[in-house]
Protein backbone atom coordinates (compact mmCIF):
# COMPACT_ATOMS: atom_id res chain seq x y z
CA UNK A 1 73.33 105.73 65.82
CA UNK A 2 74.46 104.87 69.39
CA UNK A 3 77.87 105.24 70.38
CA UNK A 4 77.85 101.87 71.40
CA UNK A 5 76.93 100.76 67.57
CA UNK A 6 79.16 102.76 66.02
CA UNK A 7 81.82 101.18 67.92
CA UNK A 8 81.08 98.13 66.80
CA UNK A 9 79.69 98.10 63.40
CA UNK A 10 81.57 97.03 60.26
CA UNK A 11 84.29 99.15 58.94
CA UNK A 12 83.20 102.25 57.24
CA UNK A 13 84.32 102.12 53.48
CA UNK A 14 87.41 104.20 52.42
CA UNK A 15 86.82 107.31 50.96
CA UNK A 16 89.19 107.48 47.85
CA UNK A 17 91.37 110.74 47.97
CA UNK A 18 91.60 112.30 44.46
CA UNK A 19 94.75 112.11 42.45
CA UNK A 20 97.36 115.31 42.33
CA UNK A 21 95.59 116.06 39.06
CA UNK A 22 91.86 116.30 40.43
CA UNK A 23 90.76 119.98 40.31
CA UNK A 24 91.84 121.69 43.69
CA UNK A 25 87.97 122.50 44.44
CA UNK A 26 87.38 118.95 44.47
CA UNK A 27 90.61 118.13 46.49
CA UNK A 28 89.25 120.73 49.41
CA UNK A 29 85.82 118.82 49.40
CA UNK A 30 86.85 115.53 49.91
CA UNK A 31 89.04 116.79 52.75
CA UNK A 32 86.07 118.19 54.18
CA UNK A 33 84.06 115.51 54.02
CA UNK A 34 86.50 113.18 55.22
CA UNK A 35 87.47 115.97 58.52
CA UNK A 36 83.51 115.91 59.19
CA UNK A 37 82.73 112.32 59.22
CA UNK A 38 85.99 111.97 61.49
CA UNK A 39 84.80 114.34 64.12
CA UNK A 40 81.80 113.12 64.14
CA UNK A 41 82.96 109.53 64.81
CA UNK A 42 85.29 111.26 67.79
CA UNK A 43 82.18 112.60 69.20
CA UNK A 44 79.94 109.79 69.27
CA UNK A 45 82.98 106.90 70.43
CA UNK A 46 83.85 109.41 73.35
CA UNK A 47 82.10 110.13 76.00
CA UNK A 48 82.28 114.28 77.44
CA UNK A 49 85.40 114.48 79.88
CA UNK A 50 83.54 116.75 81.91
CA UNK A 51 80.95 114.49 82.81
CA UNK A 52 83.60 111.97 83.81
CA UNK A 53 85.40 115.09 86.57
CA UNK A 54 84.33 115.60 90.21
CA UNK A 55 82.32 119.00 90.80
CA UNK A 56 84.30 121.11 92.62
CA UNK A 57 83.09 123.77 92.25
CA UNK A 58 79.54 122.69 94.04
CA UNK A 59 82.14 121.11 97.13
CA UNK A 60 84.16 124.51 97.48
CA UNK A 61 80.47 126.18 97.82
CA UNK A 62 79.01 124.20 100.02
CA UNK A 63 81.51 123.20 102.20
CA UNK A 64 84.12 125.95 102.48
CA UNK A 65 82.43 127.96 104.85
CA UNK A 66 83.75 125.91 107.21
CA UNK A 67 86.93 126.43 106.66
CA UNK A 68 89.31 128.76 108.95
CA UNK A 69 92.54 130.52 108.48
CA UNK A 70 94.64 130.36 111.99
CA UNK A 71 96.86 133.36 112.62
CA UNK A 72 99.14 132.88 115.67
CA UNK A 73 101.89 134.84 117.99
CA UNK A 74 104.63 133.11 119.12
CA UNK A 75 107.36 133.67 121.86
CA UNK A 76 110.96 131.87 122.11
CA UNK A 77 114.61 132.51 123.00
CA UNK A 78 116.16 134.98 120.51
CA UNK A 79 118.58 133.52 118.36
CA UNK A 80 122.34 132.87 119.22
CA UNK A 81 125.07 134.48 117.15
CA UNK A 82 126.13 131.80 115.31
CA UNK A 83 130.18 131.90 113.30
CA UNK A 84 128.85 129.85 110.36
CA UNK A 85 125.82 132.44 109.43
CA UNK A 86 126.40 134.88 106.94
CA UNK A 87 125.63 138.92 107.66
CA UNK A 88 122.63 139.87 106.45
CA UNK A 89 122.27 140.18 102.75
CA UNK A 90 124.66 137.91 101.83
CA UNK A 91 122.81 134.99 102.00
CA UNK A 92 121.66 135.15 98.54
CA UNK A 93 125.19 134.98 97.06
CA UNK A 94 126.15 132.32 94.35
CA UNK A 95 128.01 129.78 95.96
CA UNK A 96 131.35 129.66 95.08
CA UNK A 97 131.08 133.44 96.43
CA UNK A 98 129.26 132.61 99.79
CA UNK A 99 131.47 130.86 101.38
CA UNK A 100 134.38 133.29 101.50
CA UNK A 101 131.79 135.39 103.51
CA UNK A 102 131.31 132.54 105.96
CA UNK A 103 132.55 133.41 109.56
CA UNK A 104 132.15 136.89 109.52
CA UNK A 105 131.14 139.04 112.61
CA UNK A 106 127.90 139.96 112.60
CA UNK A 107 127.77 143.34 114.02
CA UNK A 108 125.69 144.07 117.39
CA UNK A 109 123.26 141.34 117.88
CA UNK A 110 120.01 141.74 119.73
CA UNK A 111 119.74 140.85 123.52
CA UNK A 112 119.34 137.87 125.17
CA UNK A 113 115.44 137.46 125.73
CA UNK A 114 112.31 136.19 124.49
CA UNK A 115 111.48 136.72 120.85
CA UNK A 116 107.96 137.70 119.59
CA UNK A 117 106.71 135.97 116.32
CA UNK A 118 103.93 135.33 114.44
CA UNK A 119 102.52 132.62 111.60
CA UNK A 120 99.15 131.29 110.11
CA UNK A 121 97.81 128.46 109.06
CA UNK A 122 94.91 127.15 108.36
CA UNK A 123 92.12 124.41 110.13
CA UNK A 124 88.22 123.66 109.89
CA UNK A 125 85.08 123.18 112.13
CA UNK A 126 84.33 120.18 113.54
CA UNK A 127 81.39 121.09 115.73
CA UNK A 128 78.40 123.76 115.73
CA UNK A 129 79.81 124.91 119.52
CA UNK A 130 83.16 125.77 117.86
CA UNK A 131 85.64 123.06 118.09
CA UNK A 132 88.41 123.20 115.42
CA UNK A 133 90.82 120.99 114.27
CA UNK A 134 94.28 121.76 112.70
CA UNK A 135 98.09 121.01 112.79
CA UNK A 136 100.36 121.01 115.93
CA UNK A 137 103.07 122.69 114.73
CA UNK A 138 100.80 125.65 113.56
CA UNK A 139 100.05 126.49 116.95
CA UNK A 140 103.53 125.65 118.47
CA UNK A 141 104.61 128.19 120.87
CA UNK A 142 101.51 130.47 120.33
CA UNK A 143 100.94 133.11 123.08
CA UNK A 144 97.74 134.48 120.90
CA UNK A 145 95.86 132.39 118.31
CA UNK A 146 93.34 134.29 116.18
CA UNK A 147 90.32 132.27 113.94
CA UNK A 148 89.03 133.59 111.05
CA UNK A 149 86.08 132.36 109.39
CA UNK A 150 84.81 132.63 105.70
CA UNK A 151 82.79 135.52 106.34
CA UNK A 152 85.64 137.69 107.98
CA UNK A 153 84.39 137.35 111.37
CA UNK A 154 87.74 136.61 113.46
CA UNK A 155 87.70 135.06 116.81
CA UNK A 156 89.93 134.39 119.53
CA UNK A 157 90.58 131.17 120.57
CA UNK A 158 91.75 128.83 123.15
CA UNK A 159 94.20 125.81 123.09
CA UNK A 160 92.02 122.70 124.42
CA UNK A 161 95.41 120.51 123.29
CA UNK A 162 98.14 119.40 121.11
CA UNK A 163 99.68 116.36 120.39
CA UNK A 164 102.87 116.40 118.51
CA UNK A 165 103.45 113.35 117.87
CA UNK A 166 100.70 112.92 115.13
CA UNK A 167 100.69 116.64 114.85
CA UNK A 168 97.04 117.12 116.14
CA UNK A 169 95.28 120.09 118.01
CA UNK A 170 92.03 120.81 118.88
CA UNK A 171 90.63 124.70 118.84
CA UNK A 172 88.17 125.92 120.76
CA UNK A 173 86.11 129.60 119.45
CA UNK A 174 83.00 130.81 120.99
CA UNK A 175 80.10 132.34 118.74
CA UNK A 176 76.66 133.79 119.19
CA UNK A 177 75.40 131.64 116.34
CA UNK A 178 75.81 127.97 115.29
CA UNK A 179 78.71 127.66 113.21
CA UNK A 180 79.36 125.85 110.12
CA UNK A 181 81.02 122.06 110.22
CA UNK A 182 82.70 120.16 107.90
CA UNK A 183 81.26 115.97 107.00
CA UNK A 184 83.69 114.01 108.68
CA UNK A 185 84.47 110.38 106.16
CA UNK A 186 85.90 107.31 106.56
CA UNK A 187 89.83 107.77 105.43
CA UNK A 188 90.14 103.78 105.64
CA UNK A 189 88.13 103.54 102.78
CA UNK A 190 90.19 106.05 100.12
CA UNK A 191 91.71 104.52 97.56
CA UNK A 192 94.99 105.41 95.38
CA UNK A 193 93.98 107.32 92.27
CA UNK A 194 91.09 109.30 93.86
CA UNK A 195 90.02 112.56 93.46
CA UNK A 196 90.62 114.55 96.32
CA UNK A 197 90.56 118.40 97.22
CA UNK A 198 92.34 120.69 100.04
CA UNK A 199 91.06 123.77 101.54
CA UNK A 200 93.34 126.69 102.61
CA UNK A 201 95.31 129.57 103.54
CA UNK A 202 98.61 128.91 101.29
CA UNK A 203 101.19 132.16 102.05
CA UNK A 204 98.24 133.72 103.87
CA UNK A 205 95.71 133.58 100.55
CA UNK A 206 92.99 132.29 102.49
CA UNK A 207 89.67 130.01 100.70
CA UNK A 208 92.05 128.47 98.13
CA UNK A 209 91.01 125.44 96.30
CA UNK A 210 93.45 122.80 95.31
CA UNK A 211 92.91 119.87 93.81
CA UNK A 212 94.77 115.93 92.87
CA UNK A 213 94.65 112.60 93.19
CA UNK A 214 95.57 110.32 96.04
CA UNK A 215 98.93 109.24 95.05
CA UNK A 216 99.95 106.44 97.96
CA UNK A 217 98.28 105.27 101.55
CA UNK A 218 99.86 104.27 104.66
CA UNK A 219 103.04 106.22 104.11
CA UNK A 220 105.60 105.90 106.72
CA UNK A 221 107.98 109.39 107.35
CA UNK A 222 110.90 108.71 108.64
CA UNK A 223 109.93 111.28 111.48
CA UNK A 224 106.64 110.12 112.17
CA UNK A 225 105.56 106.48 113.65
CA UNK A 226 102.33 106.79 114.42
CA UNK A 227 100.79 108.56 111.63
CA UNK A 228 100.23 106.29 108.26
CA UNK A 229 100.06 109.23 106.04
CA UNK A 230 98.00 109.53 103.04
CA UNK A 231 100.50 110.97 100.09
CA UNK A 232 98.94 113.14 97.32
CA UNK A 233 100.02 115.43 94.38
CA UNK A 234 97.32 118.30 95.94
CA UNK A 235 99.55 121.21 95.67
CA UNK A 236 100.10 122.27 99.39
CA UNK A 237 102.52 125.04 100.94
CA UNK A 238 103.00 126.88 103.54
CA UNK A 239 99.75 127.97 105.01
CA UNK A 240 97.79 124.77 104.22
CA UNK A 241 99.10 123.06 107.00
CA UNK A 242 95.90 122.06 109.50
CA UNK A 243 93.46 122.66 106.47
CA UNK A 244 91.16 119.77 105.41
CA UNK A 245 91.67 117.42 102.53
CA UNK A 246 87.91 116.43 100.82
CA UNK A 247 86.81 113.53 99.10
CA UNK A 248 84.62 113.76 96.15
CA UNK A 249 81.22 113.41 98.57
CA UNK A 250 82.56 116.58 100.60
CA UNK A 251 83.90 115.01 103.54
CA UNK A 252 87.13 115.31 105.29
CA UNK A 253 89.47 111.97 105.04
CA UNK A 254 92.47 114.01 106.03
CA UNK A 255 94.77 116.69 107.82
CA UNK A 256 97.31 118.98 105.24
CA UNK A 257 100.13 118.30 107.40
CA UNK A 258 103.84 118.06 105.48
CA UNK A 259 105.51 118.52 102.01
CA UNK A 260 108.55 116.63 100.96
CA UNK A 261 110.12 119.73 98.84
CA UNK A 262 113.98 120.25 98.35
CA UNK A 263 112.93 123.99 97.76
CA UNK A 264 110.69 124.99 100.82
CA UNK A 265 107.52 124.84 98.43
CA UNK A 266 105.51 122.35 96.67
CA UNK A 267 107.24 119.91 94.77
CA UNK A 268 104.29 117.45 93.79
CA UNK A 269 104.64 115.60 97.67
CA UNK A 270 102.21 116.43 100.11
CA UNK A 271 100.78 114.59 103.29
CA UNK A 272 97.81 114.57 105.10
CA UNK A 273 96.71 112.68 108.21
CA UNK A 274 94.15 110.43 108.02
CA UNK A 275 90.66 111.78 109.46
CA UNK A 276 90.40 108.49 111.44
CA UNK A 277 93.44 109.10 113.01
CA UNK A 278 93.21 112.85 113.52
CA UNK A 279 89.32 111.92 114.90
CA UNK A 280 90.52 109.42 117.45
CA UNK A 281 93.43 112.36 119.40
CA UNK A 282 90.61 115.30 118.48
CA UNK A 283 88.58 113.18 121.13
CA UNK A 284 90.78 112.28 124.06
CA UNK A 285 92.47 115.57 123.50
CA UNK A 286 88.62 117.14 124.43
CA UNK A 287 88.34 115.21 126.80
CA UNK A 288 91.28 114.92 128.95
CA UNK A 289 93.70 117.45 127.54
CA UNK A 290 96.00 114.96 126.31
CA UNK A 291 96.61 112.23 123.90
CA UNK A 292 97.43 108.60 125.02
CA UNK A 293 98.86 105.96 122.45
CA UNK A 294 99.08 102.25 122.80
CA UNK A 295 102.41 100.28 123.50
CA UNK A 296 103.68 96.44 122.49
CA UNK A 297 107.06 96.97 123.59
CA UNK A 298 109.72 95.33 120.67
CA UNK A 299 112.35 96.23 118.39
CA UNK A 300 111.20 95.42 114.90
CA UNK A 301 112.70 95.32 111.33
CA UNK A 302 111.64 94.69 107.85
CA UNK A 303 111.55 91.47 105.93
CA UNK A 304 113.61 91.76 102.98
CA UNK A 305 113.16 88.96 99.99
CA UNK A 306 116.06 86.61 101.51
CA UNK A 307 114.96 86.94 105.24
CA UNK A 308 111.75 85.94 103.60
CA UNK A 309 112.90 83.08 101.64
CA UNK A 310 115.01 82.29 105.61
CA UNK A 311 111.42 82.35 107.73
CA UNK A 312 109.68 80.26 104.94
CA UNK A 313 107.97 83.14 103.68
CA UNK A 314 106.52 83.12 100.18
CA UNK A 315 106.93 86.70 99.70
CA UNK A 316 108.51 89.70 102.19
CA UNK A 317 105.96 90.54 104.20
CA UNK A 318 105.14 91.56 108.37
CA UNK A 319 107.58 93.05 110.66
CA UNK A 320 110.63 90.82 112.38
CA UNK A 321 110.78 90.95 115.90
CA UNK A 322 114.53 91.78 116.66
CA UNK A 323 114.00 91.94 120.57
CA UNK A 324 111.17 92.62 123.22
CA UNK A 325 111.75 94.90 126.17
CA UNK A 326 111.32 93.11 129.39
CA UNK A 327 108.18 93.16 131.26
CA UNK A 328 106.34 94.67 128.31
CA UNK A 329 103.07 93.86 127.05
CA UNK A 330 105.20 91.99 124.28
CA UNK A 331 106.76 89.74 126.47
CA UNK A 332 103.40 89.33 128.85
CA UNK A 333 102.15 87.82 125.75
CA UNK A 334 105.14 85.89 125.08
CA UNK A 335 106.28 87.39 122.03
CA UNK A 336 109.59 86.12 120.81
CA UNK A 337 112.36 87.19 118.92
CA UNK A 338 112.10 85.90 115.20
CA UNK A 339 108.62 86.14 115.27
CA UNK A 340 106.83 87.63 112.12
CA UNK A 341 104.05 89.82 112.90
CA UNK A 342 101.55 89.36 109.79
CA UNK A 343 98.57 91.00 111.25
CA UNK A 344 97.88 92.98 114.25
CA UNK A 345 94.33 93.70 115.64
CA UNK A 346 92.79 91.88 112.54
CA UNK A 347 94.83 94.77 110.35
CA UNK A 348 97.65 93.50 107.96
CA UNK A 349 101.15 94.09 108.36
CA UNK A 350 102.57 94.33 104.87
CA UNK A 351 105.90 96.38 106.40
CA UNK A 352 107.19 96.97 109.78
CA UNK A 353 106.62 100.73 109.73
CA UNK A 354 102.62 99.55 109.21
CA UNK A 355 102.62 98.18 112.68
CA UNK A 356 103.86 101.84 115.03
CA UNK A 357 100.44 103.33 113.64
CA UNK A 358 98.11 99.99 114.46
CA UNK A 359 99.57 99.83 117.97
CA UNK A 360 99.47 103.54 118.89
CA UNK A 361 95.75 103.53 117.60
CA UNK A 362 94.54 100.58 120.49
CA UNK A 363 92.94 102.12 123.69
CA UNK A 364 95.63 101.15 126.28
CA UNK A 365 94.22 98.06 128.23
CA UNK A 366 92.54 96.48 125.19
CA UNK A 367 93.56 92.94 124.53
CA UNK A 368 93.71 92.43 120.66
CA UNK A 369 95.03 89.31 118.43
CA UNK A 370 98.01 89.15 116.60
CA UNK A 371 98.63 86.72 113.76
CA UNK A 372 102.37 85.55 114.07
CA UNK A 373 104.61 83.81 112.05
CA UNK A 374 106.64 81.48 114.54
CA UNK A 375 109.16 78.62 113.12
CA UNK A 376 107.05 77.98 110.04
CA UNK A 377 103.90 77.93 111.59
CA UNK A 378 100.89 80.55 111.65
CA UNK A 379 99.86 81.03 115.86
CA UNK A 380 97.48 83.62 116.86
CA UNK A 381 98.60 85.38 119.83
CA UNK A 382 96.56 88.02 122.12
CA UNK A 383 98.12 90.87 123.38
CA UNK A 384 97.23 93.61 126.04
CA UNK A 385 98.44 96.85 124.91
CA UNK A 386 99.78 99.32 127.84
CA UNK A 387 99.95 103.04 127.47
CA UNK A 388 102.98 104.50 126.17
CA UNK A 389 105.21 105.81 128.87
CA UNK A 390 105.71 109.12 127.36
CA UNK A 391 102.09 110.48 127.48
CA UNK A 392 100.44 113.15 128.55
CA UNK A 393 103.12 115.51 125.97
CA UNK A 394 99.85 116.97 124.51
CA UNK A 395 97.90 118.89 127.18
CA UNK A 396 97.39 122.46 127.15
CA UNK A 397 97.77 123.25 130.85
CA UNK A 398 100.29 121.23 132.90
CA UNK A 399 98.06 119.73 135.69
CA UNK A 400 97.63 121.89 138.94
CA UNK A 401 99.75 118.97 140.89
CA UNK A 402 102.68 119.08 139.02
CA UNK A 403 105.44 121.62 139.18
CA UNK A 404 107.95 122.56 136.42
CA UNK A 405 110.77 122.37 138.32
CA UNK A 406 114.17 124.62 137.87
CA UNK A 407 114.67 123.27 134.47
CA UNK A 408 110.73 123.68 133.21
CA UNK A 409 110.62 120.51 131.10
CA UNK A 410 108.10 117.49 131.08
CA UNK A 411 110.73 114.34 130.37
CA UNK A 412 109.56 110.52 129.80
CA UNK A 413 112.05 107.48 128.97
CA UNK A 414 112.79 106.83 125.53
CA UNK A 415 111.38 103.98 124.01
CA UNK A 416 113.09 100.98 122.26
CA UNK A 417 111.86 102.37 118.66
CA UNK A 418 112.84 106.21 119.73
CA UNK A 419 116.85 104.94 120.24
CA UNK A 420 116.57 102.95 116.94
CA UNK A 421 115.43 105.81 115.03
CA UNK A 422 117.33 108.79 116.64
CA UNK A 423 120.54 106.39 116.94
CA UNK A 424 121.16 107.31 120.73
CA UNK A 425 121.86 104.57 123.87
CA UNK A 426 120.10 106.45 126.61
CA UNK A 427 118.64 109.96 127.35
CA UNK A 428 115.05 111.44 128.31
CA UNK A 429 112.89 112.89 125.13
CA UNK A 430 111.71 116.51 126.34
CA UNK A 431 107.58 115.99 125.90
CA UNK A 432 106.80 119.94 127.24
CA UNK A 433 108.87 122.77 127.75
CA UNK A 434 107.69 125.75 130.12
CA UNK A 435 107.30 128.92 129.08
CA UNK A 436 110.16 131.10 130.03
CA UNK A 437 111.52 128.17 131.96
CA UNK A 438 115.40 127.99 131.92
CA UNK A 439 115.11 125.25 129.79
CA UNK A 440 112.90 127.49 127.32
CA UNK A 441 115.79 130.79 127.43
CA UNK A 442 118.51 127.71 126.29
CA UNK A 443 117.22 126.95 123.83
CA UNK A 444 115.60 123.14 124.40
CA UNK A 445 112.63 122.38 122.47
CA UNK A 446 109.90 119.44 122.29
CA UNK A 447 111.26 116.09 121.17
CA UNK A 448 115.09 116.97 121.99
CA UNK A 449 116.65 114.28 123.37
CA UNK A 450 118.63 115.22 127.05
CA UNK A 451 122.17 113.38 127.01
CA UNK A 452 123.98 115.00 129.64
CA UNK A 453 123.77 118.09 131.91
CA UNK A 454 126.41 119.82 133.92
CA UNK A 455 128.97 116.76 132.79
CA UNK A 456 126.57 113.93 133.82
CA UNK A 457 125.28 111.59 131.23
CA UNK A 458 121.49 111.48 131.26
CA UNK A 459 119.62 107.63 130.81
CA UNK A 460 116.43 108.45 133.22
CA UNK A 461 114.12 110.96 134.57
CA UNK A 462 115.30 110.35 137.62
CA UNK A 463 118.70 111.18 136.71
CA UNK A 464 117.94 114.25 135.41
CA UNK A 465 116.06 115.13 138.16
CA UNK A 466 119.07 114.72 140.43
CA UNK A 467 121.67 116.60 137.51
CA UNK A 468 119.39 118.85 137.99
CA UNK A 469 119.35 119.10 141.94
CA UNK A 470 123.24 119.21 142.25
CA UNK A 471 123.53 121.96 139.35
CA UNK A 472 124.83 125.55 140.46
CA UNK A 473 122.36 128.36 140.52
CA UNK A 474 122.79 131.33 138.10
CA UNK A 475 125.65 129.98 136.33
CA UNK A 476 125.95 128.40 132.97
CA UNK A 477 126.14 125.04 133.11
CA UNK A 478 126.42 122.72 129.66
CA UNK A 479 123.36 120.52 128.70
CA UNK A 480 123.88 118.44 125.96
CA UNK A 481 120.80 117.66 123.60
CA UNK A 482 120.26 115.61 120.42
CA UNK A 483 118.18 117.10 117.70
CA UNK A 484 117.15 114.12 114.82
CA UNK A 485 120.54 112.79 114.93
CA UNK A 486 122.75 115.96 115.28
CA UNK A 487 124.02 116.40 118.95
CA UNK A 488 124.48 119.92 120.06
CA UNK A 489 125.68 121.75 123.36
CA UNK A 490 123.72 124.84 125.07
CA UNK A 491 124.26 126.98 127.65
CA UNK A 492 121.98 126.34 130.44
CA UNK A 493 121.47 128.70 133.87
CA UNK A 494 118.94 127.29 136.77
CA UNK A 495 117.50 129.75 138.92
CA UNK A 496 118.30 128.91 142.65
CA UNK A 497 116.36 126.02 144.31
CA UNK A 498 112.95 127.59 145.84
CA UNK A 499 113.13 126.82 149.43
């Protein structure tokens, strides 16, 4: 009988248990019976979970060959002495005991100097001539980057570029033979509740398999405008970050790239860029060493059921336009405050962190539509994006025309969306820092925020060029910096002016 009859055919008749007094013998049988013809129904009513579960086992074989594990060395300023770290040793104290330890000297500390490190991580082969792609921040500060492939051969290899802020670089090894690639997919067509499958080096155990379920799309971190992250429950750690995330068909739809963990390890949160994304910097960091991203120019918020109900809305939806910056490709196009933006290049806006990621992905100098929400009316306006001011943060080299400067930091302007987030009025985002620059031996890092220098408040490049300029030589001199939202003074000496 077909499982489809048996599903449907008339009840089966009741099998009439025997009374307490039947003979035990005949008890046992009828259970029997009764157990059999049960399973049996089970069997035929459901069909084998196996068959119904991706084959990963087949997609590890054939496609983790070409996947690497990254080992890096790194070099930065040694750590400052610092009056609210505990000695060594201590820091594994309950709490109600830690804190009386709090403040205590710390004995002799190490010089003042550069600080050699190392870390790993993982990535995978885009190309037969030995292009890989993995995270940023796994290649941060590297002075040495080492590839190894599945087959133990290791390789050095070279930096083409690095964009941090969708946490993208590009690899480049060179081998005698063709190499194996990964499938690149489509990550705009995933869908919540599919299987997917990442690739890594987790704590240095390189090849491991995990495997989930896409758990959300288009997620918005708070740290992170341009990248609408795909959220799963793959188990990810440290390690993983750079590796690739598969589909069920084998091919790549994302980047391993962040946890959300209260612990420092998996906690059931993990991120991954989108391969379209992560595709669209791999190529302009090959071919022009840096990334650039599209800009509209406005301040934007979200639409919240009674702003909504206000704008004639049926249902939240778009982002607000709280203000456009003057002479921006917003206000080219005429954009106006209280507009709604419900769709940008033919792409929905559902929430105002969806539009950072649409806008950043336009070539500068494309003119796309936008579908706007103005008084109660639908208008479709089209808009020429510009490049974002603060590009060219992701090349390798520093071009042969530029110089570093006494300070040894690339600057740009922040935007109108930077001051929202970091909660700051003016300063200059640091997009490079030199190695063993002045700025470097401070302590300044990519993406702090430059308020003030030597007593003068910072709201331009130019401005810190001339701080800069009028600061004493060999001499500390304060430099105030903004980290996320926590503001915090170092000690800054400039060599003398060359010249």
């Amino acid at each position: 009988m077909s499982t489809h009859s048996l599903l449907n055919a008339e009840p089966m008749p009741e099998l009439s248990l025997p009374s307490r007094s039947a003979p035990p013998g005949r008890s046992r049988l009828y259970r029997k019976v009764l157990s059999g013809l049960s399973a049996m129904f089970f069997l035929a009513a459901t069909p084998s979970l196996a068959d119904s579960l991706p084959d990963f086992k087949s997609l590890v074989d054939q496609e983790g060959d070409a996947v690497v594990k990254i080992q890096v060395v790194t070099e930065g300023p040694a750590p400052t002495a610092s009056s609210g770290q505990l000695p060594p040793g201590l820091d594994q104290l309950p709490e109600e005991l830690r804190r009386y330890f709090e403040g205590m000297p710390r004995g002799p500390q190490e010089p003042p100097g550069p600080r050699r490190g190392g870390g790993f991580g993982s990535g995978f082969i885009i190309s037969a001539d030995g292009y890989i792609l993995t995270n940023a921040h796994v290649v941060d500060n590297a002075t040495e980057i080492r590839v190894g492939l599945d087959n133990r051969r290791e390789y050095q290899a070279e930096l083409v570029g690095a964009d941090a802020t969708t946490d993208v670089a590009v690899l480049k090894i060179t081998a005698q033979a063709d190499l194996p690639i990964v499938r690149i997919g489509d990550s705009d067509t995933l869908s919540v509740g599919e299987w997917v499958l990442a690739i890594g080096s987790p704590f240095g155990f390189e090849a491991t398999a995990t495997q989930g379920i896409v758990s959300a799309l288009s997620r918005s971190l708070p740290s992170d405008n341009y990248v609408p992250f795909i959220q799963t429950d793959v188990a990810v750690n440290p390690g993983n970050s750079g590796g690739p995330l598969f589909n069920t068909d084998g091919e790549v739809v994302g980047i391993n790239s962040q946890i959300y963990s209260r612990s420092g390890g998996y906690q059931g949160l993990s991120f991954a860029i989108p391969i379209n994304v992560a595709m669209g910097i791999a190529d302009q960091l090959k071919e022009q060493g840096f990334a650039t991203r599209g800009w509209l120019g406005v301040t934007i918020q979200n639409v919240d059921q009674a702003l909504a109900e206000t704008f004639g809305l049926s249902r939240p939806q778009g982002a607000l336009v709280a203000d456009v910056s003057p002479d921006s490709p917003a206000a080219k196009a005429e954009l106006r405050r209280g507009d709604i933006i419900l769709q940008f290049n033919e792409r929905p806006v559902g929430y105002s962190s969806a539009l950072p990621p649409l806008v950043g992905a336009v070539t500068p100098g494309s003119t796309v539509p936008m579908r706007v929400l103005r008084e109660g009316e639908e208008i479709t306006i089209d808009v020429t994006v510009e490049p974002l001011d603060e590009e060219r943060i992701a090349r390798a080299e520093p071009p042969a025309t530029e110089e570093p400067g006494r300070l040894g930091v690339a600057v740009a302007a922040l935007t109108d969306e930077q001051r929202e987030e970091m909660g700051v009025d003016t300063g200059v985002v640091v997009s490079e820092v030199a190695p063993d620059s002045a700025a470097a031996q401070a302590g300044i890092m990519n993406g702090d925020v430059i308020l003030a220098l030597n007593r003068q408040d910072i709201d331009s490049p130019e401005a810190l060029a001339d701080a800069v300029r009028e600061a004493p030589a060999d001499r500390s001199v304060p430099v105030l910096v903004q980290r996320g939202r926590a503001p915090t003074f170092l000690a800054l000496t400039l060599p003398a002016a060359e010249g």
